[in-house]
N, C-alpha and C. Protein backbone atom coordinates (compact mmCIF):
# COMPACT_ATOMS: atom_id res chain seq x y z
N UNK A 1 24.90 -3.97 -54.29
CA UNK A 1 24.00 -4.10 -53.18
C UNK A 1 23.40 -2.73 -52.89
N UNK A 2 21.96 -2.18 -52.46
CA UNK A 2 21.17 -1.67 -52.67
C UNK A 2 20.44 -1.41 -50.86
N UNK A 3 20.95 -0.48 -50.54
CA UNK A 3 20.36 -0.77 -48.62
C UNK A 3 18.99 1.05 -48.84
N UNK A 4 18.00 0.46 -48.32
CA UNK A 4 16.87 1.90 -48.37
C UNK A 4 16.74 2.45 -47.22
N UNK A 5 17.22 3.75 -47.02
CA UNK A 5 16.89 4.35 -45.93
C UNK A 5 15.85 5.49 -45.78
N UNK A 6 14.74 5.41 -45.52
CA UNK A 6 14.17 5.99 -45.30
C UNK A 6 14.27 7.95 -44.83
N UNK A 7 13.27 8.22 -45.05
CA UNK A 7 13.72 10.33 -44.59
C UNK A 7 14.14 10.59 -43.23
N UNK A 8 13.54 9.40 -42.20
CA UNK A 8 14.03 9.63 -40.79
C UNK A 8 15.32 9.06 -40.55
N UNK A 9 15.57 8.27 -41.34
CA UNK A 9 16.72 7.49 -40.71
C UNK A 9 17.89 8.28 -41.05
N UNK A 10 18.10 9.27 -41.87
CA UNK A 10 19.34 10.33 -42.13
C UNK A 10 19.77 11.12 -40.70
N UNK A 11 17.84 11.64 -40.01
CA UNK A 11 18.39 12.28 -39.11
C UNK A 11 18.98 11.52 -37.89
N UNK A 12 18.67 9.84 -38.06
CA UNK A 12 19.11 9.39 -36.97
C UNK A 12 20.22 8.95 -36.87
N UNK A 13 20.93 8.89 -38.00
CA UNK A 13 22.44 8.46 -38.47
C UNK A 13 23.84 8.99 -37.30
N UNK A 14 23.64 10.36 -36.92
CA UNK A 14 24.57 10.38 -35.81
C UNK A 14 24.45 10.33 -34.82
N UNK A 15 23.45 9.46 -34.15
CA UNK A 15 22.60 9.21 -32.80
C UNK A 15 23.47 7.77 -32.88
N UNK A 16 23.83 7.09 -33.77
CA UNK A 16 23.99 6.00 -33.39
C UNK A 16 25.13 5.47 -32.66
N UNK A 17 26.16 6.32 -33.07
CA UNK A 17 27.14 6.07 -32.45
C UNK A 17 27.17 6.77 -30.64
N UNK A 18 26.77 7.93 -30.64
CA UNK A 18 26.39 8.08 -29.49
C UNK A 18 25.45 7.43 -28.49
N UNK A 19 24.81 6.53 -29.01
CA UNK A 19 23.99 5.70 -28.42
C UNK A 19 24.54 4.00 -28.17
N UNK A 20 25.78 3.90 -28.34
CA UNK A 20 26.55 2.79 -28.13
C UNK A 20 26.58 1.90 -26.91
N UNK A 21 26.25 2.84 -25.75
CA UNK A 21 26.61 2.26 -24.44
C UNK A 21 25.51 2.62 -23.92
N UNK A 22 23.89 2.15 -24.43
CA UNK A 22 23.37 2.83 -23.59
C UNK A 22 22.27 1.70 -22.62
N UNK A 23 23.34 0.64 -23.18
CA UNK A 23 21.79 -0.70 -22.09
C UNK A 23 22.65 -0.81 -21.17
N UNK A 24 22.53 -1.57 -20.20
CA UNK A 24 23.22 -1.64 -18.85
C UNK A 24 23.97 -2.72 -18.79
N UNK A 25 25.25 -2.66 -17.99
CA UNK A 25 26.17 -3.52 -18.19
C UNK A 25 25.97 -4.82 -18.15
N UNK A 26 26.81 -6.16 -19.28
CA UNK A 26 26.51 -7.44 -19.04
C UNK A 26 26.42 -7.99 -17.60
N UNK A 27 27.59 -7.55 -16.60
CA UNK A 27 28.18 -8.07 -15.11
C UNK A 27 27.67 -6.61 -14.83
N UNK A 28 25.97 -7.15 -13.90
CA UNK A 28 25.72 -5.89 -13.12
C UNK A 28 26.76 -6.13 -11.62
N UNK A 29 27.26 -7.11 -11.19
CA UNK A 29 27.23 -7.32 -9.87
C UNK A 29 28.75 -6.18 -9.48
N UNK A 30 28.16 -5.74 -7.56
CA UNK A 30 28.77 -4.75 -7.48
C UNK A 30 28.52 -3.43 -8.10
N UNK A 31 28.27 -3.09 -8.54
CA UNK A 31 27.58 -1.98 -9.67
C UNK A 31 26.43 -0.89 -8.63
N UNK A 32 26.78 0.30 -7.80
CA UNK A 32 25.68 0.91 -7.14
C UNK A 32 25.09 1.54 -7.91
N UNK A 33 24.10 2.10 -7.53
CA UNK A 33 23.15 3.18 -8.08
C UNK A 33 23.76 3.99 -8.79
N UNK A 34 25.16 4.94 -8.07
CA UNK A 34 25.41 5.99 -8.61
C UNK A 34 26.17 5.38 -10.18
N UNK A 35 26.99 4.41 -9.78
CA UNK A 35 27.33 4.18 -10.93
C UNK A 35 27.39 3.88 -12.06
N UNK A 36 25.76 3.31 -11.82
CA UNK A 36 24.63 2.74 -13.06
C UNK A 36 24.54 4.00 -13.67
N UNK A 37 23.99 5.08 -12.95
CA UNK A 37 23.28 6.53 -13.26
C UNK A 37 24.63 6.98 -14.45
N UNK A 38 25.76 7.05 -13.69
CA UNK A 38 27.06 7.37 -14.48
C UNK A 38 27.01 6.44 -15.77
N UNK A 39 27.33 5.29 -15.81
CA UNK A 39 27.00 4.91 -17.26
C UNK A 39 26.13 5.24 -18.06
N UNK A 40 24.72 5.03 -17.05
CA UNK A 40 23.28 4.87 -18.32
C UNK A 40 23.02 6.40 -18.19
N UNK A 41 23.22 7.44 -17.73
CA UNK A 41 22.42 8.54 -17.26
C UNK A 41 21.19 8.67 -16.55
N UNK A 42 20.64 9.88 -16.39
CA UNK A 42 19.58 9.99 -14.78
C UNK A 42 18.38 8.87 -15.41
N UNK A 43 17.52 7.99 -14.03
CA UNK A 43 16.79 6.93 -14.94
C UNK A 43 15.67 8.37 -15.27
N UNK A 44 14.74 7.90 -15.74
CA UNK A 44 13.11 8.49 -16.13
C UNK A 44 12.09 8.11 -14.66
N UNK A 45 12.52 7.53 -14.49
CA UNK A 45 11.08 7.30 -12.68
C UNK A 45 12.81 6.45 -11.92
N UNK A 46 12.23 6.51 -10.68
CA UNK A 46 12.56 5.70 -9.67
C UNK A 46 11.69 5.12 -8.91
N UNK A 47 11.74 3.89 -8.84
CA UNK A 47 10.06 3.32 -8.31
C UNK A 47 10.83 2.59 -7.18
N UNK A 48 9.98 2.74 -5.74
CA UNK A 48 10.18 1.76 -4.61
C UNK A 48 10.05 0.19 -5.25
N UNK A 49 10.16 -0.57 -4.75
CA UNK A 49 9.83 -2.35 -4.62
C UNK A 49 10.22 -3.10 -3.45
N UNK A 50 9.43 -3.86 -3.05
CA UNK A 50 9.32 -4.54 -1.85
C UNK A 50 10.60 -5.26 -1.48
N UNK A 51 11.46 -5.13 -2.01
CA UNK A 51 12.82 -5.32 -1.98
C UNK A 51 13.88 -4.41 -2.61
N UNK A 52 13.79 -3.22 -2.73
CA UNK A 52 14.22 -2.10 -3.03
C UNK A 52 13.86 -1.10 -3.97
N UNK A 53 14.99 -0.94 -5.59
CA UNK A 53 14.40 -0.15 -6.02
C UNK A 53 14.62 -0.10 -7.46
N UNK A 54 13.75 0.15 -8.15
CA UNK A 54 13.88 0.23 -9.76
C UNK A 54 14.27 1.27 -10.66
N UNK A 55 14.82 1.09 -11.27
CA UNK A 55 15.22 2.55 -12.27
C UNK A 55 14.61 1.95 -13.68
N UNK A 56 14.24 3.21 -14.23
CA UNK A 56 13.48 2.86 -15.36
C UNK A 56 14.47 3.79 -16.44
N UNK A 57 14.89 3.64 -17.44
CA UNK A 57 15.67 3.79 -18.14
C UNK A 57 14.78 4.05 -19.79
N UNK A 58 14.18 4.17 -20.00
CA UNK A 58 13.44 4.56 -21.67
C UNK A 58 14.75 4.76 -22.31
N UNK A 59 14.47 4.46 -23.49
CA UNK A 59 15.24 4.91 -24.39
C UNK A 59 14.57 5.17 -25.65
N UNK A 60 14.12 6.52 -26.16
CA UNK A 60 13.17 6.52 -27.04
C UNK A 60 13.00 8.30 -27.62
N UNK A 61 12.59 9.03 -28.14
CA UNK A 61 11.13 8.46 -28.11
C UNK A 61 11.32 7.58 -29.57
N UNK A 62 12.26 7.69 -30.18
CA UNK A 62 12.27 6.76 -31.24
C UNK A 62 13.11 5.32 -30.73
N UNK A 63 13.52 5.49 -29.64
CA UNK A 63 14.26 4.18 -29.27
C UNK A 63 13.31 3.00 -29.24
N UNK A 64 13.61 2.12 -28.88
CA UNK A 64 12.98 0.42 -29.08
C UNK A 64 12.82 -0.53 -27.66
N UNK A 65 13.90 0.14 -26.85
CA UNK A 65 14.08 -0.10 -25.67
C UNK A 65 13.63 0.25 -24.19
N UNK A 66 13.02 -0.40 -23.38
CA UNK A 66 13.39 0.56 -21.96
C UNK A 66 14.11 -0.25 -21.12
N UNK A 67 14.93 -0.02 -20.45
CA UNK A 67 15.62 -0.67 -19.67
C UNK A 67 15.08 -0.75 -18.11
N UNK A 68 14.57 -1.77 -17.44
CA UNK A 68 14.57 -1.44 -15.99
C UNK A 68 15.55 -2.08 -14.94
N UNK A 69 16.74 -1.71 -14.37
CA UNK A 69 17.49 -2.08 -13.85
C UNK A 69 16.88 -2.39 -11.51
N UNK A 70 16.67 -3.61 -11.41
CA UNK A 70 16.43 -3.59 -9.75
C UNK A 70 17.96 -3.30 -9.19
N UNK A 71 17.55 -2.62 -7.94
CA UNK A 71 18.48 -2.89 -6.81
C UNK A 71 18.30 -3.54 -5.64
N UNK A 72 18.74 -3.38 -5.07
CA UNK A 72 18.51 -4.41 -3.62
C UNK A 72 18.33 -3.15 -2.70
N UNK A 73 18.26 -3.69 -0.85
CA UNK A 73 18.05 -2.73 -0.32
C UNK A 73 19.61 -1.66 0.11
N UNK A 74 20.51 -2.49 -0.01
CA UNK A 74 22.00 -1.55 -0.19
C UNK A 74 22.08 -0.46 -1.17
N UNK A 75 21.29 -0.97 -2.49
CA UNK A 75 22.07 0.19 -3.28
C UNK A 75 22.64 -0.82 -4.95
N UNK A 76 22.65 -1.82 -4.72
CA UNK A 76 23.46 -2.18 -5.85
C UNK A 76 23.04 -3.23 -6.68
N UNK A 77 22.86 -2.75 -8.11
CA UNK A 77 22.04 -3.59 -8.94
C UNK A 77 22.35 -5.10 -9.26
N UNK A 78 20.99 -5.84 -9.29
CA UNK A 78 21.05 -7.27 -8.96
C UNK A 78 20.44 -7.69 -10.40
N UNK A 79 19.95 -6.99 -11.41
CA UNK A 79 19.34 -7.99 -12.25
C UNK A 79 19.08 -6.63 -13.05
N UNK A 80 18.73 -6.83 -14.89
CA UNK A 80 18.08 -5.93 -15.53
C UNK A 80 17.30 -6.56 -16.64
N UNK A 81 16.60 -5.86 -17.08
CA UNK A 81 15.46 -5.77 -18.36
C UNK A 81 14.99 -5.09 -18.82
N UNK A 82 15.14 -5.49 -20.72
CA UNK A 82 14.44 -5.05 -21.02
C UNK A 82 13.12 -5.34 -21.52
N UNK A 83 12.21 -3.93 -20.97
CA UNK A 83 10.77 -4.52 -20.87
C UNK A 83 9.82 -4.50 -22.06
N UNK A 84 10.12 -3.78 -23.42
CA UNK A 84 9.09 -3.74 -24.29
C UNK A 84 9.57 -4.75 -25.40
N UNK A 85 8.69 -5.55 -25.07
CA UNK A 85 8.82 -7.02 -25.27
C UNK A 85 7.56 -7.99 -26.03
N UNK A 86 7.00 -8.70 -26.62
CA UNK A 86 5.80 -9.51 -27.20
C UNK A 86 5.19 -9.61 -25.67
N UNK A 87 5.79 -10.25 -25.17
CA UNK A 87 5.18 -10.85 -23.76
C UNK A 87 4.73 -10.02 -22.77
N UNK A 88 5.57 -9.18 -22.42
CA UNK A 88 4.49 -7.93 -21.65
C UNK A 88 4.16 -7.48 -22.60
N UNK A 89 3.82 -7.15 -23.64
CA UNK A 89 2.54 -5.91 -24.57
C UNK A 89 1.32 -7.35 -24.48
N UNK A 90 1.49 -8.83 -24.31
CA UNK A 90 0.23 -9.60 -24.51
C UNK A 90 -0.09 -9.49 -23.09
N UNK A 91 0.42 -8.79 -22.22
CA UNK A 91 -0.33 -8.93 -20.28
C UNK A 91 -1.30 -7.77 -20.65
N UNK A 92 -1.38 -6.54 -21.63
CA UNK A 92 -2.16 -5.28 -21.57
C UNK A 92 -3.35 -5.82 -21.68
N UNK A 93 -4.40 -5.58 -20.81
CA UNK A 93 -6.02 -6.37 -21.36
C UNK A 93 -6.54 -4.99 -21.10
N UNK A 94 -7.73 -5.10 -21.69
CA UNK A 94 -8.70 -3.82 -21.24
C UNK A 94 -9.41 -3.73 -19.95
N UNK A 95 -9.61 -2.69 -19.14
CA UNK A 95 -9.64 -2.81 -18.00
C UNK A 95 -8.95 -2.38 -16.74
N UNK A 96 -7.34 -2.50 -17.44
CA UNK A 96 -6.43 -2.46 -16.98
C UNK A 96 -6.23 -1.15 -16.30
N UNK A 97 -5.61 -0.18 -15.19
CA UNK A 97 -5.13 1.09 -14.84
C UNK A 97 -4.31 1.66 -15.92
N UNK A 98 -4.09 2.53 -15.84
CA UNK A 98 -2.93 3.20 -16.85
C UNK A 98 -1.53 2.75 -15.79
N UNK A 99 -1.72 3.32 -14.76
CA UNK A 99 -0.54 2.68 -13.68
C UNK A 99 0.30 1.86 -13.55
N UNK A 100 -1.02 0.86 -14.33
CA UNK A 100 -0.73 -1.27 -14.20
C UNK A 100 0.42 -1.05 -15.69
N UNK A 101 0.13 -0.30 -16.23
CA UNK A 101 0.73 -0.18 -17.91
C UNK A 101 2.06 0.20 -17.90
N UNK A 102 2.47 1.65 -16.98
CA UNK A 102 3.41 2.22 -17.01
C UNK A 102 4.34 1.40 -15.77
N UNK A 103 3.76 0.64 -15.17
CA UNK A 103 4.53 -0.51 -14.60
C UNK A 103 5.22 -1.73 -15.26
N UNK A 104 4.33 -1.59 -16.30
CA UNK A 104 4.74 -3.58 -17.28
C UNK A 104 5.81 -2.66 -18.26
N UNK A 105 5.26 -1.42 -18.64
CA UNK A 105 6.31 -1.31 -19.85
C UNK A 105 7.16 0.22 -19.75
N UNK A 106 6.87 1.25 -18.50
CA UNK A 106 7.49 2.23 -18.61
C UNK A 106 6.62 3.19 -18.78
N UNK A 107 7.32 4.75 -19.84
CA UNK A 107 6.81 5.32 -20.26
C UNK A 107 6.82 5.26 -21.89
N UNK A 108 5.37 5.94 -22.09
CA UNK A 108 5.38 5.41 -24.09
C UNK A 108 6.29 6.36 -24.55
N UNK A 109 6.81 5.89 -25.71
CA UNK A 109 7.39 6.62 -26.99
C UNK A 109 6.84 7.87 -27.35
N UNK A 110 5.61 7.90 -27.41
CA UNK A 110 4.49 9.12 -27.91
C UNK A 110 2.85 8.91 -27.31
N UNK A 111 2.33 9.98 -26.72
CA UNK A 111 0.98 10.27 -26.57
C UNK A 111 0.60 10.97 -27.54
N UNK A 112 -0.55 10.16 -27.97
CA UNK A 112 -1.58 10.84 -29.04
C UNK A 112 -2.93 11.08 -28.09
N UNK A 113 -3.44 12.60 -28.31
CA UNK A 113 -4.88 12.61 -27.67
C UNK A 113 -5.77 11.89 -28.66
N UNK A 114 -6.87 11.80 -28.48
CA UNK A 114 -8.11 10.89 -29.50
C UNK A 114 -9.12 12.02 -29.60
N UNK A 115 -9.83 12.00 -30.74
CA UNK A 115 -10.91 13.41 -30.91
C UNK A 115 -11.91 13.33 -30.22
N UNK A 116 -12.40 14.22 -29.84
CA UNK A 116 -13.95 14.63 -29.02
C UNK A 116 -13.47 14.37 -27.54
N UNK A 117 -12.48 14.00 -27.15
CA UNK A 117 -11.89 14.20 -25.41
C UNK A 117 -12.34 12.56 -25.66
N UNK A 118 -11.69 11.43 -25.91
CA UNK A 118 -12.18 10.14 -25.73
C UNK A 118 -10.88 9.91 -25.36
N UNK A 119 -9.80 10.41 -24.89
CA UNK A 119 -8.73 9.82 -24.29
C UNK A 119 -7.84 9.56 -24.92
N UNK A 120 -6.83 9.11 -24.60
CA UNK A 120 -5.09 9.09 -25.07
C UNK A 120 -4.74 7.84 -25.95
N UNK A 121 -4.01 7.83 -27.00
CA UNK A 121 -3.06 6.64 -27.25
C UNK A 121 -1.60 6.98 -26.88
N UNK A 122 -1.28 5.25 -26.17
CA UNK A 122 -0.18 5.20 -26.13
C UNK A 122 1.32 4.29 -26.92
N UNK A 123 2.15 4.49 -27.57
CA UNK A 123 3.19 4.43 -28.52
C UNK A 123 3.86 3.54 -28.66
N UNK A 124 4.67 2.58 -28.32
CA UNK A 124 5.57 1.84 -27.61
C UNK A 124 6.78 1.34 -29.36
N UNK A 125 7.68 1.76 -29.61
CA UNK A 125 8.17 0.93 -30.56
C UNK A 125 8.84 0.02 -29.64
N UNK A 126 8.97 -0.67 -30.36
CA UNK A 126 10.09 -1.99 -30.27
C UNK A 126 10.87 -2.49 -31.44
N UNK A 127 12.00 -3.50 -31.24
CA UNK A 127 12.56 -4.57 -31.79
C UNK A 127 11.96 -5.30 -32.49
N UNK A 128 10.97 -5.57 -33.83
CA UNK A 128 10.48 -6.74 -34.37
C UNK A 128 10.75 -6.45 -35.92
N UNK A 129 10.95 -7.63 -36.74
CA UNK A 129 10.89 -7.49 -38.33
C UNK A 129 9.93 -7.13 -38.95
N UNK A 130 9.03 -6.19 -38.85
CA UNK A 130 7.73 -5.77 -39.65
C UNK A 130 7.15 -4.41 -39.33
N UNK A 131 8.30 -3.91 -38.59
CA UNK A 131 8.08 -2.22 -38.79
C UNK A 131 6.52 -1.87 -37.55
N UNK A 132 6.50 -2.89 -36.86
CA UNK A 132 5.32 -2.18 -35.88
C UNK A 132 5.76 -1.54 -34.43
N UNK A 133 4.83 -1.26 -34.13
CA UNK A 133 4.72 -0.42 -32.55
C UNK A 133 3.64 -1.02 -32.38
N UNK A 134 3.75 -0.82 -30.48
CA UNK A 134 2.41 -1.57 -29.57
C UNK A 134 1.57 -0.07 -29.27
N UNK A 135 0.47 -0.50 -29.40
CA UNK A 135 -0.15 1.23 -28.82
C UNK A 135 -1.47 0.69 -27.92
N UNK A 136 -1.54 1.69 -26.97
CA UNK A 136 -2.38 1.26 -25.82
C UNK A 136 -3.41 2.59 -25.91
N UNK A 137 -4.77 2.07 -26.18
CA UNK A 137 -6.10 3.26 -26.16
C UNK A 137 -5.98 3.40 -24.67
N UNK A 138 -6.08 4.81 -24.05
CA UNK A 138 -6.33 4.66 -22.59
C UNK A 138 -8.04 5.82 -22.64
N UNK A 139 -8.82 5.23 -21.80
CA UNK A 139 -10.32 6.27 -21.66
C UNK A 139 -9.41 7.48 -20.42
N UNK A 140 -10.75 8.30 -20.73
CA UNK A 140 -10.77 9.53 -19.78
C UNK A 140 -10.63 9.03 -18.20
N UNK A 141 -11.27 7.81 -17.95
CA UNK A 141 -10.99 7.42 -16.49
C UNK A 141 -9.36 6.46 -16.47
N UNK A 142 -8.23 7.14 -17.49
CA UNK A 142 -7.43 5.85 -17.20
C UNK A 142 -7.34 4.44 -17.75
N UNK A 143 -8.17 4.27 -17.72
CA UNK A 143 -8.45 2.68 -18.30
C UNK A 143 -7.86 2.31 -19.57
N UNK A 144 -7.58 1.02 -19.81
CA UNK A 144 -6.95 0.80 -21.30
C UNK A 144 -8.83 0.42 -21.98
N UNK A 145 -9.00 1.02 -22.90
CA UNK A 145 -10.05 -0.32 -23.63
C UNK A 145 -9.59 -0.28 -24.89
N UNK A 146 -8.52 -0.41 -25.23
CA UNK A 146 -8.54 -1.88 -26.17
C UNK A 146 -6.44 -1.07 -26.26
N UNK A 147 -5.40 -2.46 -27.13
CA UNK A 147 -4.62 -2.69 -27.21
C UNK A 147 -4.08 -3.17 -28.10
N UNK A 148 -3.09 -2.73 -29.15
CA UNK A 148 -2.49 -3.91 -30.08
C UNK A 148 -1.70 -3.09 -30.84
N UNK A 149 -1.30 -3.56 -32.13
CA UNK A 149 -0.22 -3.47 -33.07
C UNK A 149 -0.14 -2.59 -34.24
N UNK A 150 0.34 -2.34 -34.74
CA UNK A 150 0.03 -1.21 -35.67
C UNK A 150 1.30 -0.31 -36.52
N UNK A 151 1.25 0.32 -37.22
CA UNK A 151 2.68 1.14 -37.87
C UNK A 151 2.58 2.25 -37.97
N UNK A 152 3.91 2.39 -37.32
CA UNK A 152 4.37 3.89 -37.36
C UNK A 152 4.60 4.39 -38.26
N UNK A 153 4.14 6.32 -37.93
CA UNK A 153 4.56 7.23 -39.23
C UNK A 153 5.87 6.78 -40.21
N UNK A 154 6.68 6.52 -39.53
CA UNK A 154 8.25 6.47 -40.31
C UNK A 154 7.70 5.21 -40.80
N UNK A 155 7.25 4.23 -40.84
CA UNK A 155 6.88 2.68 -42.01
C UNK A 155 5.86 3.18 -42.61
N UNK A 156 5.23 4.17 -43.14
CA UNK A 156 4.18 4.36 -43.98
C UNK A 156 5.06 4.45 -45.42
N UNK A 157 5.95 4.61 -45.69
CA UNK A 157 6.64 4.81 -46.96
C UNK A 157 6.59 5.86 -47.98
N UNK A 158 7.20 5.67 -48.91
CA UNK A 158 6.61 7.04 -50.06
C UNK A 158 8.24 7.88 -50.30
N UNK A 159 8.53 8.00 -49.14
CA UNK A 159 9.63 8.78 -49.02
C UNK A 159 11.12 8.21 -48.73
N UNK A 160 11.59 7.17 -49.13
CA UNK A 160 12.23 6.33 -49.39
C UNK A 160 13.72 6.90 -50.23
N UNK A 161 15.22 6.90 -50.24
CA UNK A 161 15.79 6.99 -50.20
C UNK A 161 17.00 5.89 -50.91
N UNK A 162 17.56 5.65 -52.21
CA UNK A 162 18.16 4.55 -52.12
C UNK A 162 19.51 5.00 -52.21
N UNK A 163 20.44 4.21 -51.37
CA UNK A 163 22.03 4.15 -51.85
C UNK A 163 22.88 2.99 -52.12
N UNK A 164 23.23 3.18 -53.19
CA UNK A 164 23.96 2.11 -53.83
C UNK A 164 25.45 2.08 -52.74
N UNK A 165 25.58 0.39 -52.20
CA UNK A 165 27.08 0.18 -52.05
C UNK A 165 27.32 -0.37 -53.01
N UNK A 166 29.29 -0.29 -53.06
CA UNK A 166 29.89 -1.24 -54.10
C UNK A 166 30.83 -2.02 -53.17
């Protein structure tokens, strides 16, 4: 049997085990703030909500994941998700705020500027069988105009790696 690992995936080989515990517990209930923070570490934003409060959790920039964990108005987490997903990357329409974006899915994986000052792309890997990332064009005013699918540097190939198990 014959498994290909690619040039990045060597350096990511001892990330993995350190990265074991890093989505949020099955049984959030009971579970406060501080103690979420203690498992998952400090979130990336803390966002108000009309019923308390969100922690946003990325896990990236090569990760696949972001985690957003709610709380209530006590303090203690009631529900989690993760958000980079088929279904929120199909809510991105053009038009959209950048705001409305970093609300549905976090923060991206990677900003790319675009040439001549035409504004930013944004990164998103995820979880899917075909080696893509979601990337979001944003204009100089913010705005998304346009959205979709595409492959990352590390799936371009060439540099490929094989090791034989027995």
């Amino acid at each position: 049997m014959q498994i290909r690992f690619s040039r990045w995936s060597w350096l990511l080989l001892p990330l993995l085990t350190a990265c074991s515990s890093y989505a949020p517990p099955a049984n959030l209930s009971n579970i406060t703030k501080d103690e979420l923070i203690a498992k998952m570490g400090v979130p990336d934003v803390v966002r108000q909500t009309t019923d308390g409060t969100r922690l946003e959790f990325p896990r990236g920039p090569m990760g696949k994941h972001t985690w957003f964990v709610y709380l209530d108005a006590s303090g203690r987490a009631i529900r989690s998700e993760q958000v980079l997903t088929e279904q929120n990357f199909n809510r991105i329409m053009p038009g959209m705020a950048q705001e409305e974006v970093r609300q549905l899915l976090g923060r991206p994986g990677e900003v790319q500027g675009l040439g001549r000052s035409r504004g930013v792309v944004w990164s998103y890997r995820y979880e899917n069988y075909h080696c893509l990332w979601f990337q979001v064009e944003l204009t100089l005013e913010q705005q998304v105009r346009s959205a979709g699918y595409g492959q990352p540097p590390e799936c371009m190939g060439g540099d490929d790696i094989i090791v034989s198990l027995k």
